[in-house]
N, C-alpha and C. Protein backbone atom coordinates (compact mmCIF):
# COMPACT_ATOMS: atom_id res chain seq x y z
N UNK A 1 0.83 -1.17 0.00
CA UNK A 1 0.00 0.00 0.00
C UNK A 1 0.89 1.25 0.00
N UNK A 2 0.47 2.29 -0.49
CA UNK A 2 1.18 3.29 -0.72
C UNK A 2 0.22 4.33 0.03
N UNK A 3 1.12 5.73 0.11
CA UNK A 3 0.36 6.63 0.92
C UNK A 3 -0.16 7.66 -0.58
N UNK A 4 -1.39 7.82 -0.72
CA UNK A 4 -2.18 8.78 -1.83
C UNK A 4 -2.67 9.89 -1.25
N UNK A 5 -3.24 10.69 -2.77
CA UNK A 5 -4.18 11.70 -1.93
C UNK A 5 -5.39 11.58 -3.04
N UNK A 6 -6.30 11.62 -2.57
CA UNK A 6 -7.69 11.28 -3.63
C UNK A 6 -7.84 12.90 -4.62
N UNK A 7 -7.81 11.59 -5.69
CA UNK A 7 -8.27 13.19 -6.73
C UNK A 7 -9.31 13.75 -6.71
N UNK A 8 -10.32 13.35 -5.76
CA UNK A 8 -11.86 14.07 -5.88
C UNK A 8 -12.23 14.83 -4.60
N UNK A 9 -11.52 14.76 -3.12
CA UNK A 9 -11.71 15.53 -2.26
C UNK A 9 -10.08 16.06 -1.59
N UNK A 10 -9.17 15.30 -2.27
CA UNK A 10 -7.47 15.77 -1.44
C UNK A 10 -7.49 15.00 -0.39
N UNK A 11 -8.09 14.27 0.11
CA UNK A 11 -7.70 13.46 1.95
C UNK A 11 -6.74 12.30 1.50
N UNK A 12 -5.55 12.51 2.40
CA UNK A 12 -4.86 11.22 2.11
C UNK A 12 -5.37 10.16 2.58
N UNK A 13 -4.64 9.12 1.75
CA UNK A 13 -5.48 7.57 2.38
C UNK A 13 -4.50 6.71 1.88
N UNK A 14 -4.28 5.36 1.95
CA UNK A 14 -3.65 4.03 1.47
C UNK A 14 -3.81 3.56 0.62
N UNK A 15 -3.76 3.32 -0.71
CA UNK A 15 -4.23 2.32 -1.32
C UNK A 15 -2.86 2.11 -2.60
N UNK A 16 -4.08 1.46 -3.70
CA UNK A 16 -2.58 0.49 -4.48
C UNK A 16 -2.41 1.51 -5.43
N UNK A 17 -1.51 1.25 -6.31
CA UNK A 17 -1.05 1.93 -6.78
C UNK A 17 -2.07 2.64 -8.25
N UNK A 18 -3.00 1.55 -8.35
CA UNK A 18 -4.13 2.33 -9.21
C UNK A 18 -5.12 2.72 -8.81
N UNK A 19 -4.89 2.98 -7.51
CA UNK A 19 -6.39 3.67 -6.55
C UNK A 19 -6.36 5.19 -6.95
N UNK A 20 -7.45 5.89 -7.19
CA UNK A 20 -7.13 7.61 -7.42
C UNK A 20 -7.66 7.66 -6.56
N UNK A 21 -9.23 7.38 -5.90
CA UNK A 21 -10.27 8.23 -4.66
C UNK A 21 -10.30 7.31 -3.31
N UNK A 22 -10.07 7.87 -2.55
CA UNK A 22 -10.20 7.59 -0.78
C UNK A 22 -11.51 6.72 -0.89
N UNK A 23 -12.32 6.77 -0.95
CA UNK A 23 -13.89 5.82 -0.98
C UNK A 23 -14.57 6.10 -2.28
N UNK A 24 -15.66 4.91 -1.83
CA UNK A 24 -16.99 4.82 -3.68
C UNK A 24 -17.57 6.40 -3.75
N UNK A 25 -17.44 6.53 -2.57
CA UNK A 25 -18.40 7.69 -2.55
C UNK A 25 -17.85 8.86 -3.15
N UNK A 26 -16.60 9.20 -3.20
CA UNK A 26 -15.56 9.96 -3.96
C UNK A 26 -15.73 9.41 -5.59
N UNK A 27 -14.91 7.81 -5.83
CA UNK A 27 -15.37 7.90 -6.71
C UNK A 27 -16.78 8.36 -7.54
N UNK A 28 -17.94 7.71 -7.15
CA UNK A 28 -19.17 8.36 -7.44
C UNK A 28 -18.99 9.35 -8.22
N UNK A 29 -19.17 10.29 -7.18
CA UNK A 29 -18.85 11.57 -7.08
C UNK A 29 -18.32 12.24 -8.48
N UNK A 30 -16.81 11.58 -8.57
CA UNK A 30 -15.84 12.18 -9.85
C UNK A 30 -16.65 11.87 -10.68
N UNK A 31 -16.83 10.55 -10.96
CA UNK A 31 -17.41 10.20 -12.42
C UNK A 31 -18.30 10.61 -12.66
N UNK A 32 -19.61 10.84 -11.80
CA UNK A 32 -20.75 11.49 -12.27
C UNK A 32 -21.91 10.21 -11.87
N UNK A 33 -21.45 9.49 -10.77
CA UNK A 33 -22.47 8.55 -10.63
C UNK A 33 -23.45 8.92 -9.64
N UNK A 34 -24.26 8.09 -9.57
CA UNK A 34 -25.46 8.37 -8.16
C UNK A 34 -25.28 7.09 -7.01
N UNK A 35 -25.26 7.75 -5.75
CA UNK A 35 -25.11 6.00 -4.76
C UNK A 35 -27.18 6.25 -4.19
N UNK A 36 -27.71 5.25 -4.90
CA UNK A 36 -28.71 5.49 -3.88
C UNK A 36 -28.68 4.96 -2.65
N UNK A 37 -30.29 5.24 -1.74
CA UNK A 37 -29.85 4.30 -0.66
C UNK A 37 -31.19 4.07 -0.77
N UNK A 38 -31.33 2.19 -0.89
CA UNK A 38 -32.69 1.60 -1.10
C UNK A 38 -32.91 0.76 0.12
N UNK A 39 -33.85 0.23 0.21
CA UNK A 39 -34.44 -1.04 1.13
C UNK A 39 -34.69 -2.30 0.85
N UNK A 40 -33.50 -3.45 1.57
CA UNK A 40 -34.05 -4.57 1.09
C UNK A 40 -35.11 -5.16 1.01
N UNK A 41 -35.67 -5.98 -0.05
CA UNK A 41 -36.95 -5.96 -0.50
C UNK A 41 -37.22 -8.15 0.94
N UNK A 42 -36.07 -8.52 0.87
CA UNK A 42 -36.06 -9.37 2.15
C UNK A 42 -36.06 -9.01 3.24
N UNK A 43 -34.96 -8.51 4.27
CA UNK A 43 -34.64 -7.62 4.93
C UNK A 43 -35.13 -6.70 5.38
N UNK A 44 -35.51 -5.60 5.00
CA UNK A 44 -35.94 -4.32 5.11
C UNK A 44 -34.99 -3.38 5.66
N UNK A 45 -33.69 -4.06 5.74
CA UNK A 45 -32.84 -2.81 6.06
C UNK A 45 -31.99 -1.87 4.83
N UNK A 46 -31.86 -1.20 4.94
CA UNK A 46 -31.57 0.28 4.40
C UNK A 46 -30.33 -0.11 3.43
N UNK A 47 -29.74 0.13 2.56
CA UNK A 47 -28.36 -0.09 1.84
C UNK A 47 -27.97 0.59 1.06
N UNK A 48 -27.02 0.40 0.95
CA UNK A 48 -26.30 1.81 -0.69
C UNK A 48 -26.25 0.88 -2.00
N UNK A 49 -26.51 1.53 -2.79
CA UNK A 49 -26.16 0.91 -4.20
C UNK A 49 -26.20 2.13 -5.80
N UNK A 50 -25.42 1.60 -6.51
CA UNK A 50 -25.27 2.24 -7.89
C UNK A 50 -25.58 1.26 -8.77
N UNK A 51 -26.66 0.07 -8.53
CA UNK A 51 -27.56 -0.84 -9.18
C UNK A 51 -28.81 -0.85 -9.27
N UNK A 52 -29.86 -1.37 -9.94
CA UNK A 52 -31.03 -1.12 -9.64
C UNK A 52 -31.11 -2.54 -8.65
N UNK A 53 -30.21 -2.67 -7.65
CA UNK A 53 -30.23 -3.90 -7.07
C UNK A 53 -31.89 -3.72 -6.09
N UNK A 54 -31.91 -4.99 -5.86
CA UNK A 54 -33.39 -5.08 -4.70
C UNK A 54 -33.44 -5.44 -3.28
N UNK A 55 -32.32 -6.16 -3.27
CA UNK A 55 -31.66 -7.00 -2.17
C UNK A 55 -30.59 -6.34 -1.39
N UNK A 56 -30.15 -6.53 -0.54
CA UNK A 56 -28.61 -5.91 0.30
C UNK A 56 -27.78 -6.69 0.22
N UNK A 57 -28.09 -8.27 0.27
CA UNK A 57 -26.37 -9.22 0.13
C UNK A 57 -26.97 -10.26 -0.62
N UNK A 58 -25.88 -11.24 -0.93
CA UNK A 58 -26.09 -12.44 -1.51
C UNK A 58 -26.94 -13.32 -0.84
N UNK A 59 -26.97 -13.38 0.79
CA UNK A 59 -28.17 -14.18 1.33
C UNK A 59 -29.46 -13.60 0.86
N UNK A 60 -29.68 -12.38 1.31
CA UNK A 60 -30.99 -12.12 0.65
C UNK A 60 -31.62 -12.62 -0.42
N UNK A 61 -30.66 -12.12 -1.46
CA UNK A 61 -30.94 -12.28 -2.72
C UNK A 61 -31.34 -13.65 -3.14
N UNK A 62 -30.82 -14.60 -2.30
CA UNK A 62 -30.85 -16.40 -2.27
C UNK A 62 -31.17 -17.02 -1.35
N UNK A 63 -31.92 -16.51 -0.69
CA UNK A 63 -33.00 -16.47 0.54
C UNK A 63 -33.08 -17.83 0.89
N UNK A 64 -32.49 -18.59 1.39
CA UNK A 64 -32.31 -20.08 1.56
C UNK A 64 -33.64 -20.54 2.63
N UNK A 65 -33.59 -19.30 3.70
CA UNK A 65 -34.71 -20.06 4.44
C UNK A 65 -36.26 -20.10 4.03
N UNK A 66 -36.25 -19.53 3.01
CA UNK A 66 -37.63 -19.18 2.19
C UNK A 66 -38.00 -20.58 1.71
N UNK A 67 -39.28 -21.18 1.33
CA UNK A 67 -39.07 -21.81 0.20
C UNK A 67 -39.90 -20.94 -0.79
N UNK A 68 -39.37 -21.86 -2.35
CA UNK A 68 -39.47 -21.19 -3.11
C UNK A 68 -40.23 -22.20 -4.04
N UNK A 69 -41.79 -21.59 -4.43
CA UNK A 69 -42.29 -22.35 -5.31
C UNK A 69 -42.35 -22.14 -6.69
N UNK A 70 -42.06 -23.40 -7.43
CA UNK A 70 -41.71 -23.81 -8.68
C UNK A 70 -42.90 -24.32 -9.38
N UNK A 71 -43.04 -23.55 -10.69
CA UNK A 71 -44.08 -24.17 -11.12
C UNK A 71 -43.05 -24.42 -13.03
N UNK A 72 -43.73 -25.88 -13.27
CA UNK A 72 -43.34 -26.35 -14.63
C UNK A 72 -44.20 -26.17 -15.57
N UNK A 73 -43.83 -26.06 -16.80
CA UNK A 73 -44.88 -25.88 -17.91
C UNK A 73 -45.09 -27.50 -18.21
């Protein structure tokens, strides 16, 4: 790790040698992105994302304790 300074707010920080921004949120920021903050649609707790994601983690999303009904043609 090397010592940087982020090209989108100046705060130094650590990272590798192709890191430019201190956090996503910097990046964001530079590029012109949006972080929303949605609600898992399992869960119901709160999360960040720059997806039209629905879920907060991979359990959610694969909800093991659910079952899940299958219907065949």
């Amino acid at each position: 790790m090397k010592l940087k300074i982020c090209e989108y707010c100046g705060k130094n920080f650590e990272g590798e040698p192709n890191m430019a921004y201190c956090s996503r949120v910097c990046m964001c920021n530079a590029c012109g992105f949006e972080i929303e903050t949605k609600k898992c649609k399992n869960c119901g707790i709160e999360f960040e994302t720059l997806t039209d994601a629905i879920y907060c983690s991979f359990e959610c999303t694969y909800n093991l304790d659910e079952e899940i009904e299958v219907t065949l043609p």
